[in-house]
N, C-alpha and C. Protein backbone atom coordinates (compact mmCIF):
# COMPACT_ATOMS: atom_id res chain seq x y z
N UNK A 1 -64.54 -71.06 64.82
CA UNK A 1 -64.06 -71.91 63.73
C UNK A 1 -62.58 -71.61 63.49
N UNK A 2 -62.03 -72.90 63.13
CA UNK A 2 -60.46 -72.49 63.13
C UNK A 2 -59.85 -71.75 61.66
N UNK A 3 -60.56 -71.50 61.13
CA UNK A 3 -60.37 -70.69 59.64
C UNK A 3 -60.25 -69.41 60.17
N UNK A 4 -61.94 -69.16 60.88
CA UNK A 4 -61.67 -67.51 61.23
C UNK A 4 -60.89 -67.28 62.13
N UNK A 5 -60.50 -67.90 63.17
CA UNK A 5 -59.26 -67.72 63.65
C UNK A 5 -57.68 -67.16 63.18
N UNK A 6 -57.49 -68.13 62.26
CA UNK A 6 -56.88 -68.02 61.72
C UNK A 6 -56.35 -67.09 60.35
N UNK A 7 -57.63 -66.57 60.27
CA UNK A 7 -57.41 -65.90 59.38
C UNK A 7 -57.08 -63.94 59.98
N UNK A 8 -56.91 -64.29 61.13
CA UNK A 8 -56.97 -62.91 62.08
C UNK A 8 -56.04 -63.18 62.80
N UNK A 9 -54.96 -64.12 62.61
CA UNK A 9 -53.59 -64.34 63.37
C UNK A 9 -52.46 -63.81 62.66
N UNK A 10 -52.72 -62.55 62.12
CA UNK A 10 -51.50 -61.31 61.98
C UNK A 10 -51.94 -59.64 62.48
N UNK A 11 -51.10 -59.15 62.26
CA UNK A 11 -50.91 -57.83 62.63
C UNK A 11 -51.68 -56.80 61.45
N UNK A 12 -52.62 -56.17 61.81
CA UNK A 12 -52.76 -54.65 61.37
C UNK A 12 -52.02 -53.71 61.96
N UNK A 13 -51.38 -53.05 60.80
CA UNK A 13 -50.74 -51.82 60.62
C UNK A 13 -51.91 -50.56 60.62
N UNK A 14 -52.25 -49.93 61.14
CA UNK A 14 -52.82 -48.49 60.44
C UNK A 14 -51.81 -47.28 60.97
N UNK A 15 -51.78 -46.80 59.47
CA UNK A 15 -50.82 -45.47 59.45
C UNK A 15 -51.74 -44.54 58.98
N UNK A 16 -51.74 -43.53 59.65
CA UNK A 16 -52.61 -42.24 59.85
C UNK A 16 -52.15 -40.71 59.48
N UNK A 17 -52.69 -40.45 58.14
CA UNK A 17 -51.68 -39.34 58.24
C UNK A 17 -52.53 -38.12 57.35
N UNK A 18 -52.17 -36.88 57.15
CA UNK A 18 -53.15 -36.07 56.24
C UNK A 18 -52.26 -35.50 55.55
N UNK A 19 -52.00 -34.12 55.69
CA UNK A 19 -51.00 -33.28 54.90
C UNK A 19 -49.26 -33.59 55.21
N UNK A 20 -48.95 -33.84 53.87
CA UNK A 20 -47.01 -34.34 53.99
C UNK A 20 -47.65 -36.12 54.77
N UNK A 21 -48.54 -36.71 54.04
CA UNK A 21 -48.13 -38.05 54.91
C UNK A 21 -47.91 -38.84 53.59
N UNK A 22 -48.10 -38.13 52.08
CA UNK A 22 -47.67 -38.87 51.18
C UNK A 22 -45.99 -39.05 51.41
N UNK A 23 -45.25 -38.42 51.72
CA UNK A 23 -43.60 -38.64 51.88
C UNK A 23 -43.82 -39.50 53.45
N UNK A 24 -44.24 -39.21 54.13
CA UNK A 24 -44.40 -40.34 55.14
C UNK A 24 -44.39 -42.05 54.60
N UNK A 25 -45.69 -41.70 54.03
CA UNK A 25 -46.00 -43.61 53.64
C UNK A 25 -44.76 -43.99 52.51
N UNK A 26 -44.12 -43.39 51.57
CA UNK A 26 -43.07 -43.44 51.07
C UNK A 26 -42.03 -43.98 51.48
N UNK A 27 -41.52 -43.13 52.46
CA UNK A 27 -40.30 -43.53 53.31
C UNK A 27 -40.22 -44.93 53.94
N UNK A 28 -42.00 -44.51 54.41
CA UNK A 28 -41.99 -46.02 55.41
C UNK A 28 -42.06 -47.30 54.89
N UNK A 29 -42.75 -47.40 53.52
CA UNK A 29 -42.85 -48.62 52.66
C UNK A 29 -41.96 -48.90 52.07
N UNK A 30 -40.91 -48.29 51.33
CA UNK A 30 -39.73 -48.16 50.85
C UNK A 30 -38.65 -49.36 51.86
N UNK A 31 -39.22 -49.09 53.37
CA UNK A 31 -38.59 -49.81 54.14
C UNK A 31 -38.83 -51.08 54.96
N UNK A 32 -40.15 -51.36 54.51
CA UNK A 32 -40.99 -52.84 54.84
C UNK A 32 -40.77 -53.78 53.74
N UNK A 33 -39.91 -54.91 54.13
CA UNK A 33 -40.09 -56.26 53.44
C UNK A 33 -41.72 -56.31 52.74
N UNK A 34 -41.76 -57.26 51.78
CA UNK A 34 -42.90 -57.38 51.29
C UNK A 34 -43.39 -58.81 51.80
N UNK A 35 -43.05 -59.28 52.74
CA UNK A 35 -43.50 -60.78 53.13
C UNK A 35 -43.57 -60.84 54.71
N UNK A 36 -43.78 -60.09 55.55
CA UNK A 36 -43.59 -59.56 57.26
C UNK A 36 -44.51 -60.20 57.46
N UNK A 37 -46.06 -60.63 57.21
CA UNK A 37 -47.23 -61.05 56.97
C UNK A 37 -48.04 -60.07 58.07
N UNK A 38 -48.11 -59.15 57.97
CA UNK A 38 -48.52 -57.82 58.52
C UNK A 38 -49.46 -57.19 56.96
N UNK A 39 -50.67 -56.52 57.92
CA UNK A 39 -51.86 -55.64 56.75
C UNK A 39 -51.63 -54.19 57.02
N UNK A 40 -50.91 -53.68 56.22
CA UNK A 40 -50.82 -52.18 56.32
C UNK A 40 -52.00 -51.20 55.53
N UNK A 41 -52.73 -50.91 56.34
CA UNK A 41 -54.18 -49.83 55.88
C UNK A 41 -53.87 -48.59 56.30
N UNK A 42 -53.66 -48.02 55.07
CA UNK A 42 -53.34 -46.46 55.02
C UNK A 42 -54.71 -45.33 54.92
N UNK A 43 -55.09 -44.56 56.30
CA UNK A 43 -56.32 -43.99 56.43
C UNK A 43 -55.61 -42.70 56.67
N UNK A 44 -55.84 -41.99 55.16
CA UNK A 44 -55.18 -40.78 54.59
C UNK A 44 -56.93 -39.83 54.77
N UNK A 45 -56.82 -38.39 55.23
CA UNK A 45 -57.87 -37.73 55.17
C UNK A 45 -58.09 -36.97 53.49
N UNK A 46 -59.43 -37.56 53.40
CA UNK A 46 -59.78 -37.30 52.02
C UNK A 46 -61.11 -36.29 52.58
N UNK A 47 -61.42 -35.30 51.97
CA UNK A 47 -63.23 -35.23 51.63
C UNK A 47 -63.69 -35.41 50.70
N UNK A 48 -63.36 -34.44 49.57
CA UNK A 48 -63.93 -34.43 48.08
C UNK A 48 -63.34 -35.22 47.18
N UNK A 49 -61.50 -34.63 47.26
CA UNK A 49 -60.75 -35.11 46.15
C UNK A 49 -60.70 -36.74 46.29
N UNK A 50 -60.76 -37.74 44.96
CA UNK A 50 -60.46 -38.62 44.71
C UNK A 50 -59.02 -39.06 45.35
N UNK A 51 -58.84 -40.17 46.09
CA UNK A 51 -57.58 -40.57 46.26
C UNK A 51 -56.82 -40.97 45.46
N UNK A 52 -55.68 -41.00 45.14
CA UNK A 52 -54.13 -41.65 44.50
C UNK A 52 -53.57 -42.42 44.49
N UNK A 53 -53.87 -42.77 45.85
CA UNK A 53 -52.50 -43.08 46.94
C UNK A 53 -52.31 -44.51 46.15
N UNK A 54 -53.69 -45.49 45.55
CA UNK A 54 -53.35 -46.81 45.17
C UNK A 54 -52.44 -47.16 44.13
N UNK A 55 -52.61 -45.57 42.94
CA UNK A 55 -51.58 -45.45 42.02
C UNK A 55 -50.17 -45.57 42.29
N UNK A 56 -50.28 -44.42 43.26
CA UNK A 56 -48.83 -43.69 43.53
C UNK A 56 -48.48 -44.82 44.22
N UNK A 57 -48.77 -45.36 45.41
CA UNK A 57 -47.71 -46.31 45.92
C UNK A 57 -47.44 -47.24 45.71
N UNK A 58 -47.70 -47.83 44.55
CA UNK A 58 -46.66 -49.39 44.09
C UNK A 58 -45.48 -49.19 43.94
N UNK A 59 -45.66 -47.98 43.36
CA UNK A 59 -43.83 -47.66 43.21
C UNK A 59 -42.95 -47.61 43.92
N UNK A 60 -43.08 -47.82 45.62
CA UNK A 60 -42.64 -48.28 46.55
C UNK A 60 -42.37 -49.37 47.49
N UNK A 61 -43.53 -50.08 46.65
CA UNK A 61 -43.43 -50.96 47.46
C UNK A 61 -43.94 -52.63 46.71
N UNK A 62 -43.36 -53.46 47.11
CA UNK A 62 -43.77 -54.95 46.17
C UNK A 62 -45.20 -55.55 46.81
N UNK A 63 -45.54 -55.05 47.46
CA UNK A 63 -46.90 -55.58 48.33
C UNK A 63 -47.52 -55.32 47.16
N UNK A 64 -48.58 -55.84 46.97
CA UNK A 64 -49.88 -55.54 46.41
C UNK A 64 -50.41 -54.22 47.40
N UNK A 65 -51.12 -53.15 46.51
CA UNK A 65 -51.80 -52.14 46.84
C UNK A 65 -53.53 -51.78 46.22
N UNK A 66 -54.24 -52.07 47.62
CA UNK A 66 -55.74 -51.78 47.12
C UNK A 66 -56.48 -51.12 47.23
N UNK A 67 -57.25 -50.36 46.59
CA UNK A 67 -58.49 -49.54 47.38
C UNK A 67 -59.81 -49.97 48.11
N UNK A 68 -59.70 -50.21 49.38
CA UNK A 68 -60.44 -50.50 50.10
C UNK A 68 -61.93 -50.47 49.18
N UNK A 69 -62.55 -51.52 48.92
CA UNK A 69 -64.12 -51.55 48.64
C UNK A 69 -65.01 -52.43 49.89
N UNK A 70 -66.53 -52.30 50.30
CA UNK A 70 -67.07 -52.58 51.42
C UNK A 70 -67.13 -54.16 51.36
N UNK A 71 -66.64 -54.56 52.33
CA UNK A 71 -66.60 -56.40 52.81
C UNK A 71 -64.96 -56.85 51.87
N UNK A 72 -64.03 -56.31 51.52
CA UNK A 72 -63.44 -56.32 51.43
C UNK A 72 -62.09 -57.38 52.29
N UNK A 73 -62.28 -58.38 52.22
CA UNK A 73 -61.28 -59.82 53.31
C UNK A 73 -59.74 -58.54 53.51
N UNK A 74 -59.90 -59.04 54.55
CA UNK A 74 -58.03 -58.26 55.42
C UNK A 74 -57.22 -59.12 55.31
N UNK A 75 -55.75 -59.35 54.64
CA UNK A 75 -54.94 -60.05 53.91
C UNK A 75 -53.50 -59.39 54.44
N UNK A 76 -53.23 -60.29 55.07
CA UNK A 76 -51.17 -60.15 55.15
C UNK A 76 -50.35 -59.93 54.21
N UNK A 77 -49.26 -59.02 53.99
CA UNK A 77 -48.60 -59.05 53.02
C UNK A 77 -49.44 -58.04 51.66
N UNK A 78 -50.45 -56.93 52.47
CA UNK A 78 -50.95 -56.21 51.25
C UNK A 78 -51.18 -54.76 51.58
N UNK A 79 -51.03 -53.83 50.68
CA UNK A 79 -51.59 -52.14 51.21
C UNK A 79 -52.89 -52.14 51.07
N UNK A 80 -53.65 -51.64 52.21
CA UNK A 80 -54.90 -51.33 52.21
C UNK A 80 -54.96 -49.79 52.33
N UNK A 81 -55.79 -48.93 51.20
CA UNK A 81 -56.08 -47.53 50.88
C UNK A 81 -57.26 -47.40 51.65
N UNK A 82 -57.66 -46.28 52.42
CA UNK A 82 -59.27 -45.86 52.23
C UNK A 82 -59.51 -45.25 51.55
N UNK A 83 -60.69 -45.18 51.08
CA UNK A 83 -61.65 -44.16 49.69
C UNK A 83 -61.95 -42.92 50.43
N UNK A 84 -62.15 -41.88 49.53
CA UNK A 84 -62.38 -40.58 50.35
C UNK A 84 -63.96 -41.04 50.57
N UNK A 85 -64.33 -39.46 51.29
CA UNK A 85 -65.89 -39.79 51.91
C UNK A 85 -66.07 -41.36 52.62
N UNK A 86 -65.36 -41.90 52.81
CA UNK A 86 -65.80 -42.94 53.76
C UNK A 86 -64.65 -42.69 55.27
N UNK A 87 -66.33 -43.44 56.05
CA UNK A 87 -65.15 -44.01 57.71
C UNK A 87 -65.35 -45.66 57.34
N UNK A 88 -64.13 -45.87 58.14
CA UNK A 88 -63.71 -47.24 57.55
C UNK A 88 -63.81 -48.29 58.83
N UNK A 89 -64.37 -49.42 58.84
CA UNK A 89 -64.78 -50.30 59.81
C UNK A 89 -64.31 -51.42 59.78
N UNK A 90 -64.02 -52.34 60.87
CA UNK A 90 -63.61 -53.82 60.34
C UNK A 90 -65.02 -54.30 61.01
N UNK A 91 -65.12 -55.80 60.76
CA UNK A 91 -66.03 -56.77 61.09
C UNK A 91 -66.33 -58.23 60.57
N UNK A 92 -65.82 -58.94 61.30
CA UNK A 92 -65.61 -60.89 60.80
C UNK A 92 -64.44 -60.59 59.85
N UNK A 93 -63.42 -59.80 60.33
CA UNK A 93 -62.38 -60.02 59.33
C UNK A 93 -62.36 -59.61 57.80
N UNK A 94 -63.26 -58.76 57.63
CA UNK A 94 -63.85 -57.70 56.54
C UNK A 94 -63.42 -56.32 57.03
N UNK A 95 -62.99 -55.29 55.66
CA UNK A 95 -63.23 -54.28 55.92
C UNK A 95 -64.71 -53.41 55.31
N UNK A 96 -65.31 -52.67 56.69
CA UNK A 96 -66.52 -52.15 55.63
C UNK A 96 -66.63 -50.57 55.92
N UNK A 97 -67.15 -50.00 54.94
CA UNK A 97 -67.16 -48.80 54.37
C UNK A 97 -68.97 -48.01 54.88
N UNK A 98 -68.17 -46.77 55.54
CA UNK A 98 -69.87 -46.42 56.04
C UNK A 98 -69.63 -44.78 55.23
N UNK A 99 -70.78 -44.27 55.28
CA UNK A 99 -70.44 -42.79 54.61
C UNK A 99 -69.79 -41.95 55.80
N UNK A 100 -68.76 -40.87 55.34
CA UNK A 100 -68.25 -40.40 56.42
C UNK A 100 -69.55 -39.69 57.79
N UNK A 101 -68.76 -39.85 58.84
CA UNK A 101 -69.85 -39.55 59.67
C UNK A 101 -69.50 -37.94 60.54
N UNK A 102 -68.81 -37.37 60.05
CA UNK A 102 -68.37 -36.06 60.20
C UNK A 102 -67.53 -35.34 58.93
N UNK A 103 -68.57 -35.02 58.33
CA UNK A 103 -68.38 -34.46 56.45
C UNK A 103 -67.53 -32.95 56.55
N UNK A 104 -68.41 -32.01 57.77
CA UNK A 104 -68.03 -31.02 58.04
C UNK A 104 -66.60 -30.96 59.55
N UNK A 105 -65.82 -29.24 59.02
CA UNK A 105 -64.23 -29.55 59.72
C UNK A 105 -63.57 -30.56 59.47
N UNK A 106 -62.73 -31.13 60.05
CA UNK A 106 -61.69 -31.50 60.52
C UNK A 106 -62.29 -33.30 60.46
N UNK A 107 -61.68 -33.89 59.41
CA UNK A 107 -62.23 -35.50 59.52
C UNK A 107 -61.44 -36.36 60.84
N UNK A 108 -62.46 -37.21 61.30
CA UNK A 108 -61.96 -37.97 62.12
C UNK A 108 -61.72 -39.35 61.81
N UNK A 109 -61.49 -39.72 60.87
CA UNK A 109 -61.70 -41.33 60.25
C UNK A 109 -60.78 -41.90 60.64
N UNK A 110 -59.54 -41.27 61.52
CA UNK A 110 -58.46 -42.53 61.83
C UNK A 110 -58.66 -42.76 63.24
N UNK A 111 -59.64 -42.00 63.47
CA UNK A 111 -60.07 -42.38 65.42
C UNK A 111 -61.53 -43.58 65.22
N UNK A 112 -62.25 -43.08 63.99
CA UNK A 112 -63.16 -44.39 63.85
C UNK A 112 -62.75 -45.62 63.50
N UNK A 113 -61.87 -45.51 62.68
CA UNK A 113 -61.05 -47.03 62.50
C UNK A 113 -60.26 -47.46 63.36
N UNK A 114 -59.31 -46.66 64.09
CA UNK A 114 -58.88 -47.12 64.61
C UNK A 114 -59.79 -48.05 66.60
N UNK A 115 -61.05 -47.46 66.82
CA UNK A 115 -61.62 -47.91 67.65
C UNK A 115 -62.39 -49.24 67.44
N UNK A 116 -62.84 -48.77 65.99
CA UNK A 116 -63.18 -49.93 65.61
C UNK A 116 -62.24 -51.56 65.52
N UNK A 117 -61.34 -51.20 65.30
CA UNK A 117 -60.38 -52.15 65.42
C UNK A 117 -60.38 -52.10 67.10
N UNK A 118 -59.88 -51.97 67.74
CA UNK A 118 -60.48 -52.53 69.27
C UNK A 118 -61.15 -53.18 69.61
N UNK A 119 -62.18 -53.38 68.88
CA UNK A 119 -63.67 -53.49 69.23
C UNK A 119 -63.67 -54.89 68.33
N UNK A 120 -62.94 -55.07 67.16
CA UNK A 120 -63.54 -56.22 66.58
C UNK A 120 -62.50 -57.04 65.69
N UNK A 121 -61.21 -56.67 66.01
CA UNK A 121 -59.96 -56.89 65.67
C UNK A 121 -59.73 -58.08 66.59
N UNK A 122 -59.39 -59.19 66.46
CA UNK A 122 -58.49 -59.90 67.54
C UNK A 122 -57.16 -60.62 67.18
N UNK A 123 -56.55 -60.21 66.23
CA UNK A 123 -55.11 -59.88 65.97
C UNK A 123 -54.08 -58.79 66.60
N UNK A 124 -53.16 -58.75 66.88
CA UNK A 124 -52.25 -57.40 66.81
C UNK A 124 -52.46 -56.53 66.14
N UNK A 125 -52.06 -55.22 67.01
CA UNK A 125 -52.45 -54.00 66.61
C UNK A 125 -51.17 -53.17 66.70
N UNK A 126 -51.30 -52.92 65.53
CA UNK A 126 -49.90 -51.19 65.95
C UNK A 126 -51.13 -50.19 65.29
N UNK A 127 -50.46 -49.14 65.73
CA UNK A 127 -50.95 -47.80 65.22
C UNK A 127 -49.84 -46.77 65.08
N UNK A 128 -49.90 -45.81 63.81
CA UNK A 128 -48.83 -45.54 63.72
C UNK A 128 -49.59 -44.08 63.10
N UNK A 129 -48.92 -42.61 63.83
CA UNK A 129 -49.62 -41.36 63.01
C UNK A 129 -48.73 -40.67 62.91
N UNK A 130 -48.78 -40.19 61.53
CA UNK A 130 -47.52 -39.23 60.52
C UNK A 130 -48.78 -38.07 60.50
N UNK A 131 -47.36 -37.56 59.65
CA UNK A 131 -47.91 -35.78 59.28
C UNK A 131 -49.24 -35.63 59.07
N UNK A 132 -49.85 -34.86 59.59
CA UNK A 132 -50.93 -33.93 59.22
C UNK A 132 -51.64 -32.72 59.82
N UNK A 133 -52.47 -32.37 59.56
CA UNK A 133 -53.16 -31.20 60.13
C UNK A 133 -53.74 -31.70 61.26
N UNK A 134 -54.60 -31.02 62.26
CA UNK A 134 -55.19 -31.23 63.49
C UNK A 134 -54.82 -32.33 64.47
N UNK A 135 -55.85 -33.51 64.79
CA UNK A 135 -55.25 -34.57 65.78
C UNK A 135 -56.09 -35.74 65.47
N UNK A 136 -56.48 -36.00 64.42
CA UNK A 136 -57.22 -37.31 64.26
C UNK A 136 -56.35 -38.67 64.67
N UNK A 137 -57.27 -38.95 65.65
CA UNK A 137 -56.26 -40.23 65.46
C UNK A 137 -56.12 -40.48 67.31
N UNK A 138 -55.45 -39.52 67.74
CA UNK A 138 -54.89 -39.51 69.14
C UNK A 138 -56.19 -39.97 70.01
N UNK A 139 -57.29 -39.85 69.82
CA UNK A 139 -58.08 -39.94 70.59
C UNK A 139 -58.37 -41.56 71.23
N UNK A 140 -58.22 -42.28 69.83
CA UNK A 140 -58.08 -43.80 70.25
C UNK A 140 -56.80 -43.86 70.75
N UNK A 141 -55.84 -43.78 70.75
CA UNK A 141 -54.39 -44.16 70.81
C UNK A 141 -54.34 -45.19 72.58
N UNK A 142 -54.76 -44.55 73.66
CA UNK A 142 -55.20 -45.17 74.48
C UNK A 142 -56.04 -46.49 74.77
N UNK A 143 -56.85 -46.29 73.52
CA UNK A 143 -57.65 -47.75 73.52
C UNK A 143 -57.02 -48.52 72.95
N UNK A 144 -56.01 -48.80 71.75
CA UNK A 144 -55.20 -49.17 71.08
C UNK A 144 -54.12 -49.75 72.03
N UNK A 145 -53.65 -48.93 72.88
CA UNK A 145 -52.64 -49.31 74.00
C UNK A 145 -53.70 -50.21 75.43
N UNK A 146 -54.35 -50.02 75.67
CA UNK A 146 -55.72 -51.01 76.20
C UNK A 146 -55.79 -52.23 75.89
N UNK A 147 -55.80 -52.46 74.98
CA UNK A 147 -55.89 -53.78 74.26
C UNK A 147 -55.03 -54.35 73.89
N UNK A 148 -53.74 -53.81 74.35
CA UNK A 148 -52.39 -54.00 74.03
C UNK A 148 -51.31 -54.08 72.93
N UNK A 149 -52.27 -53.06 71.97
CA UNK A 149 -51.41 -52.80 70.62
C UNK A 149 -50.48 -51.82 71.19
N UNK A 150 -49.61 -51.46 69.68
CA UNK A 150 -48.44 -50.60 69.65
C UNK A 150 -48.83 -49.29 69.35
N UNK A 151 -48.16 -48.27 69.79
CA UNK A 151 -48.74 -46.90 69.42
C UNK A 151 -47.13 -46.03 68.99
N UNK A 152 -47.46 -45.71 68.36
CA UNK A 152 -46.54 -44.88 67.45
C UNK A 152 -46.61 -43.55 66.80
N UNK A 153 -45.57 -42.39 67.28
CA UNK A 153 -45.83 -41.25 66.25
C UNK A 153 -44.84 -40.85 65.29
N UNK A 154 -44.48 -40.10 64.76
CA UNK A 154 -43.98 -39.59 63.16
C UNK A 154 -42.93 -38.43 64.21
N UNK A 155 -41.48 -38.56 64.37
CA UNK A 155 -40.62 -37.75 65.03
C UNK A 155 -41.29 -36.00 64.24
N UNK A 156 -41.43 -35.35 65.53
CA UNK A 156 -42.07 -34.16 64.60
C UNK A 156 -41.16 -33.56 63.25
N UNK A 157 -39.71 -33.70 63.71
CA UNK A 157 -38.40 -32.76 63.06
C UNK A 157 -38.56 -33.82 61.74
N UNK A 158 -39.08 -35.04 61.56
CA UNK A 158 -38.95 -35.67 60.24
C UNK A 158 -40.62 -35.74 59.67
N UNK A 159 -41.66 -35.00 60.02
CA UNK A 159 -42.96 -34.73 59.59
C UNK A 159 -42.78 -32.99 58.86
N UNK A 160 -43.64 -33.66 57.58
CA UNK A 160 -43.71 -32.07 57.08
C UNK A 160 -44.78 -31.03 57.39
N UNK A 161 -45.99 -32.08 58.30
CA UNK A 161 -46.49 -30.95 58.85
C UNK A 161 -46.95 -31.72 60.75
N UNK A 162 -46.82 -31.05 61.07
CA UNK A 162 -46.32 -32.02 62.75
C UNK A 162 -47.60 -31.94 63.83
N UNK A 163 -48.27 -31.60 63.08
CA UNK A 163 -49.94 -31.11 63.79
C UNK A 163 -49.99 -32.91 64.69
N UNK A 164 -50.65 -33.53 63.51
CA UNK A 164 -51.26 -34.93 64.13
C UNK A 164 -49.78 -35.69 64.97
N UNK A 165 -49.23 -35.85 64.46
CA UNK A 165 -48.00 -36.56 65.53
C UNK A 165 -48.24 -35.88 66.86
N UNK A 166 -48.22 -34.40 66.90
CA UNK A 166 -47.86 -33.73 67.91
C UNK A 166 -48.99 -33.92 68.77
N UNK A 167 -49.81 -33.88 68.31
CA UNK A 167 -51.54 -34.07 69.57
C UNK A 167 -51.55 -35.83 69.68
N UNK A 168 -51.16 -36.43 68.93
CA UNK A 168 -50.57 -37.92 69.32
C UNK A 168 -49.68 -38.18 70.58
N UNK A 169 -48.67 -37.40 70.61
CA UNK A 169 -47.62 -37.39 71.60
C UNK A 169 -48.55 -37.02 73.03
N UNK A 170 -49.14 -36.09 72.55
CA UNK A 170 -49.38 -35.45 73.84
C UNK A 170 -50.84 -36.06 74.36
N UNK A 171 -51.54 -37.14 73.78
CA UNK A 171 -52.35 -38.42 74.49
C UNK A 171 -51.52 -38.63 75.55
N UNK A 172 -50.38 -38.99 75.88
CA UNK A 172 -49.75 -39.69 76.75
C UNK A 172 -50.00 -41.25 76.43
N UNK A 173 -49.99 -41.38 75.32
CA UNK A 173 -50.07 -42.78 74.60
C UNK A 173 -49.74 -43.27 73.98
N UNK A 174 -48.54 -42.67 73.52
CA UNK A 174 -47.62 -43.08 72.48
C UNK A 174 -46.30 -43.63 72.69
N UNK A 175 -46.42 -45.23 72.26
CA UNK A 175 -44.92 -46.36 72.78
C UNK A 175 -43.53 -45.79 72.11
N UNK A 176 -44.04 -45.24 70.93
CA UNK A 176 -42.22 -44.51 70.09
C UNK A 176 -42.70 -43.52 69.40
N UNK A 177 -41.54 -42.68 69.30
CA UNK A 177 -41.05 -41.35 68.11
C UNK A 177 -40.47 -41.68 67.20
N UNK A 178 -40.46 -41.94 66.58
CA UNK A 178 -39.53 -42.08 65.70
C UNK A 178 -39.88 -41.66 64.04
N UNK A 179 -38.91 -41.77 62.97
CA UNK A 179 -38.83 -41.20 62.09
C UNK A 179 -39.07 -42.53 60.99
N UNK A 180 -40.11 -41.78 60.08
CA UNK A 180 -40.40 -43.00 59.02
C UNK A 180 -39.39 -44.21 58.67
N UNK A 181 -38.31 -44.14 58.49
CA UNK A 181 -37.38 -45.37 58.20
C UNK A 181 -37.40 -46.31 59.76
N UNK A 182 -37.30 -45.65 61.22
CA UNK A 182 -37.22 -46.28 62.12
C UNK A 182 -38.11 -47.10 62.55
N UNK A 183 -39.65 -46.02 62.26
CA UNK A 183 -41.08 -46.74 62.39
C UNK A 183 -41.01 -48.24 61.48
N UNK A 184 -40.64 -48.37 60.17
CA UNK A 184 -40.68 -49.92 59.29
C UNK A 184 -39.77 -50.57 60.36
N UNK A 185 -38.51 -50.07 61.44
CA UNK A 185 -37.45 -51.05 61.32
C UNK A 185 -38.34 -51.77 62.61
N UNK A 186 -39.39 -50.31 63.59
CA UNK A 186 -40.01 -51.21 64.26
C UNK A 186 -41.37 -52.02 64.76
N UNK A 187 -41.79 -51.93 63.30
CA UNK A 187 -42.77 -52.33 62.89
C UNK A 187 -42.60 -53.73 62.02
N UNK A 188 -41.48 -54.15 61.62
CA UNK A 188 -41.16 -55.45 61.23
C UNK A 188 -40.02 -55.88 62.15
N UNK A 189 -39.48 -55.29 63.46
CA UNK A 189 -39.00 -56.14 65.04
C UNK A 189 -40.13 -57.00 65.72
N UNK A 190 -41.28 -55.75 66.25
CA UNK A 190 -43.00 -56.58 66.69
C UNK A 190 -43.22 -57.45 65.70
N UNK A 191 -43.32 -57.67 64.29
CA UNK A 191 -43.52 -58.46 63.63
C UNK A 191 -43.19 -59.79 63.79
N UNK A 192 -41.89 -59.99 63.90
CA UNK A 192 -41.13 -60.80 64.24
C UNK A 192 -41.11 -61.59 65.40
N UNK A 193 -41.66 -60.39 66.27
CA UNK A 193 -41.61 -61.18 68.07
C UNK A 193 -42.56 -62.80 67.83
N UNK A 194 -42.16 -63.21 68.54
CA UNK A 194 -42.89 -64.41 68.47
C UNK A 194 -43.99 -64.62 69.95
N UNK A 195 -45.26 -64.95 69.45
CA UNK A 195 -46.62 -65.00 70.06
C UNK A 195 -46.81 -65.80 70.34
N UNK A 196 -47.47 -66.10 71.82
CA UNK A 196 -47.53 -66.77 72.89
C UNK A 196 -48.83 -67.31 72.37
N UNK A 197 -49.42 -68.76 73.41
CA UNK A 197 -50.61 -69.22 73.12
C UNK A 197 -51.64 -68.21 72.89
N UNK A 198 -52.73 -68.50 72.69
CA UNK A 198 -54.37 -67.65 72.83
C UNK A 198 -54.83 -68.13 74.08
């Protein structure tokens, strides 16, 4: 149907980040137009504590900012939060919410979303991973580049903690380095490119 089509003819953003990725998403929103028609979903590692992030980041940015709730429509031109305790899924152009599926160590929720988007995304894809602890994330980065999205990491020297960028890099799957202000400049260039038939 040409609705749902259409309604999946922009770009997801997911930016991936844990510890020091609040000054990450800062920097980087600070530097995104609010009209790119790009969905930026920010999959920050939570377990227990309640997230913020929907508070804290308006103040950066003119997008509308939401907290992801389950069946939730994916919308251009808006911040998408995840809730702690959840892995986060797309499907028919919905986002949906499952209970996390690795509670214990080290969360993996930006390698489940982000595969999931592979799998059921048929828009553009960037992927983009800032500061944090361990390597969530890197594991899709390959499938992401598969399907012919963008892959992106957080320059380590401008991450405050360089864990996840750094096991990102070293996928051998990552299209740029660069540093939060550079990531917006090239994350609204792809934006811009102009897209060929289907």
């Amino acid at each position: 149907m040409n609705t749902e089509r259409s309604a999946r003819d922009f770009t997801i953003v997911c930016v991936g980040g844990s510890a020091g990725g609040l000054d990450a998403y800062t920097r980087l929103l600070r530097h995104l137009p609010d009209n790119m028609g790009v969905a930026i979903v920010i999959v920050n590692h939570l377990r227990t504590v309640s997230t913020l992030l929907h508070e804290i980041l308006p103040r950066y940015t003119a997008m509308p900012v939401e907290l992801i709730t389950d069946k939730l429509l994916i919308r251009p031109n808006r911040v998408f939060i995840i809730p702690e305790q959840r892995d986060l899924h797309v499907c028919a152009g919905e986002f949906r919410l499952k209970p996390i599926s690795k509670p214990r160590g080290w969360p993996d929720v930006i390698t489940v979303f982000l595969r999931s988007l592979t799998h059921h995304w048929d828009g553009p894809l960037i992927a983009v991973i800032v500061s944090g602890y361990d390597g969530d994330g890197a594991e899709a980065l390959c499938g992401i580049r598969a399907v012919g999205g963008i892959t992106i990491a957080q320059a380590l020297d401008t991450a405050k903690q360089p864990d996840m960028p750094e096991s990102a890099i070293a996928s051998g799957c990552i299209d740029f380095v660069l540093s939060p202000e550079a990531i917006a400049q090239e994350i609204v260039r792809i934006a811009c490119l102009p897209r060929g038939p289907a």
